[in-house]
C-alpha atoms as a PDB file:
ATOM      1  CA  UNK A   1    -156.717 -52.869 103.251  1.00  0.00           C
ATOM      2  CA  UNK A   2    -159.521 -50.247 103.952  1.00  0.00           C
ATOM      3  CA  UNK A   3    -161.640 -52.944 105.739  1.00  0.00           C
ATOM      4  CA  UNK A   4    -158.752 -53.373 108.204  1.00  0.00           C
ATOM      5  CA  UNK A   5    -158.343 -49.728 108.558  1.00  0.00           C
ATOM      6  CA  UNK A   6    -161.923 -49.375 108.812  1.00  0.00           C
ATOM      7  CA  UNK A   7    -161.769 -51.924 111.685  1.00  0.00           C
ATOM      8  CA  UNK A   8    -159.198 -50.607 113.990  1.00  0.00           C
ATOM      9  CA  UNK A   9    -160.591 -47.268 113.388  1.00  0.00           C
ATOM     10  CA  UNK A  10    -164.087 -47.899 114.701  1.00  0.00           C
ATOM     11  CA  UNK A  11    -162.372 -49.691 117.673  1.00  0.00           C
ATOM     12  CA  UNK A  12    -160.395 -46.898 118.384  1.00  0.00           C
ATOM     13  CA  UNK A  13    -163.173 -44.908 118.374  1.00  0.00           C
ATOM     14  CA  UNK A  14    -165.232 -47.057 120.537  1.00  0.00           C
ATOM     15  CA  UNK A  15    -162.067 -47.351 123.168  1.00  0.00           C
ATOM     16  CA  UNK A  16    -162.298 -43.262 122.981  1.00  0.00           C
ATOM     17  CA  UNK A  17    -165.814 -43.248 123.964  1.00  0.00           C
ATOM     18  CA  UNK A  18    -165.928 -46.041 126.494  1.00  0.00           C
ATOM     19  CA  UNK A  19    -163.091 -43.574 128.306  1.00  0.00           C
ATOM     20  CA  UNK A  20    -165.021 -40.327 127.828  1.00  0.00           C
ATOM     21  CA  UNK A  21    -167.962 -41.454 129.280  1.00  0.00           C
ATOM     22  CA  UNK A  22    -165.918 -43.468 132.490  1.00  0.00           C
ATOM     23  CA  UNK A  23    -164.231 -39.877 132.956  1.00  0.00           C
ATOM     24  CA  UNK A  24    -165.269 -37.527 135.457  1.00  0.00           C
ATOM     25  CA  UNK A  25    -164.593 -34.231 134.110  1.00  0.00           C
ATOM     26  CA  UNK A  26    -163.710 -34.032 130.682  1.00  0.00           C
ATOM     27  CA  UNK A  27    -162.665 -30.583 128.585  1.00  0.00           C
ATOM     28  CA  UNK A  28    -160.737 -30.330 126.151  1.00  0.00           C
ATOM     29  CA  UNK A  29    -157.359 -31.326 127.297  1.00  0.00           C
ATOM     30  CA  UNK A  30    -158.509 -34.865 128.820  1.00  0.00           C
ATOM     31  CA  UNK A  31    -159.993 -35.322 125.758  1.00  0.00           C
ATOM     32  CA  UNK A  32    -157.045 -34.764 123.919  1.00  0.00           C
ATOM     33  CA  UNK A  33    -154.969 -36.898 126.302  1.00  0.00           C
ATOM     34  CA  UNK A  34    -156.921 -39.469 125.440  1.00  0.00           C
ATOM     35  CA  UNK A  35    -157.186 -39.682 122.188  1.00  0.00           C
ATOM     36  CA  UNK A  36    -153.512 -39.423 121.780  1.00  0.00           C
ATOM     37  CA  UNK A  37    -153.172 -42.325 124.415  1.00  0.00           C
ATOM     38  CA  UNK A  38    -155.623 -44.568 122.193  1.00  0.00           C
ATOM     39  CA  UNK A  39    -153.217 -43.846 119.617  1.00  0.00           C
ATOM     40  CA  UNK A  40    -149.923 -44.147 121.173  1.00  0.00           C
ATOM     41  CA  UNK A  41    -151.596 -47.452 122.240  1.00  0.00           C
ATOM     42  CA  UNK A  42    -153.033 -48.613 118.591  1.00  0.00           C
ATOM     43  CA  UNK A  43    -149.555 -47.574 117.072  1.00  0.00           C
ATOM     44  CA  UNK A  44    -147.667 -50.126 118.667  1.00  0.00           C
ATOM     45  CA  UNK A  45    -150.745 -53.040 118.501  1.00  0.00           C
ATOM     46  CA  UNK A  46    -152.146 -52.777 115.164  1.00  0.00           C
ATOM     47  CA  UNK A  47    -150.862 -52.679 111.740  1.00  0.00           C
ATOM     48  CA  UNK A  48    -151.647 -49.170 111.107  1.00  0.00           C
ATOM     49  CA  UNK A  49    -149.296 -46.881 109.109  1.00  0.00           C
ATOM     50  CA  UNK A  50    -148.746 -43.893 110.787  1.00  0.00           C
ATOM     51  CA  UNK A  51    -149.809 -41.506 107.807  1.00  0.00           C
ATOM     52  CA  UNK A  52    -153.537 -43.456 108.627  1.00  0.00           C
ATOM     53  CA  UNK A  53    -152.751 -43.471 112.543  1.00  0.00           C
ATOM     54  CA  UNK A  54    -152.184 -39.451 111.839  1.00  0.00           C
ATOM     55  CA  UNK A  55    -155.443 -39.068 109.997  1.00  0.00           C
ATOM     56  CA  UNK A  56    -157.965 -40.825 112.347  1.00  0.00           C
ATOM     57  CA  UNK A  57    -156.217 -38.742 115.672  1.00  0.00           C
ATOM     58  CA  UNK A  58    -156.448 -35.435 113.875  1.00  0.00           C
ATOM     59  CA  UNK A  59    -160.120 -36.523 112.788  1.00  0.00           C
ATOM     60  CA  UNK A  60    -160.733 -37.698 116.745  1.00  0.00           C
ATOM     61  CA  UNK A  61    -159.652 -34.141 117.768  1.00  0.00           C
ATOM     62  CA  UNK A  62    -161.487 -31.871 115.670  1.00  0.00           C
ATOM     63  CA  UNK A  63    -164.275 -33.849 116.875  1.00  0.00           C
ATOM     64  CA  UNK A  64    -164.119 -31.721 120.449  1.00  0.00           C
ATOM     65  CA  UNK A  65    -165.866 -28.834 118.887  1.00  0.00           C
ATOM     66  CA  UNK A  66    -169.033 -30.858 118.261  1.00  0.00           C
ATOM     67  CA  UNK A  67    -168.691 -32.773 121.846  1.00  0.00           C
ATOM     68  CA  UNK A  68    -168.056 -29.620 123.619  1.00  0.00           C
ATOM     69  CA  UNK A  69    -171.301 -28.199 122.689  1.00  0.00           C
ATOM     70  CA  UNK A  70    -173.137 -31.040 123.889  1.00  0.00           C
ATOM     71  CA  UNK A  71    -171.563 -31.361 127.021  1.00  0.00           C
ATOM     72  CA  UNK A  72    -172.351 -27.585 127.941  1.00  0.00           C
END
């Protein structure tokens, strides 16, 4: 069970990074749109439970703090 959790996570991730760096301007908001849109998306798709789903967005978000600082 953790592999496959491990799995969709690091895809999720990736699909999250393949969007921030297509983006144009990204703050904090976009950023936020899209990580809830990855997970919207991987909430229907995969076999995740939404306690895990929950987890890896909330993880994804509190990310911004360390990407904002190196975008400025």
């Amino acid at each position: 069970n953790r592999e496959a959790v491990a799995g969709w996570t690091l895809k999720m991730k990736g699909e999250v990074l393949e969007k921030m760096e297509k983006a144009k301007a990204l703050d904090r908001a976009a950023y936020h749109k899209l990580v809830d849109a990855a997970s919207a998306r991987y909430a229907r798709v995969k076999n995740a439970s939404a306690s895990e789903l929950k987890t890896v967005t909330a993880d994804l978000k509190s990310a911004w703090a360390h990407i904002g600082k190196q975008l400025n």
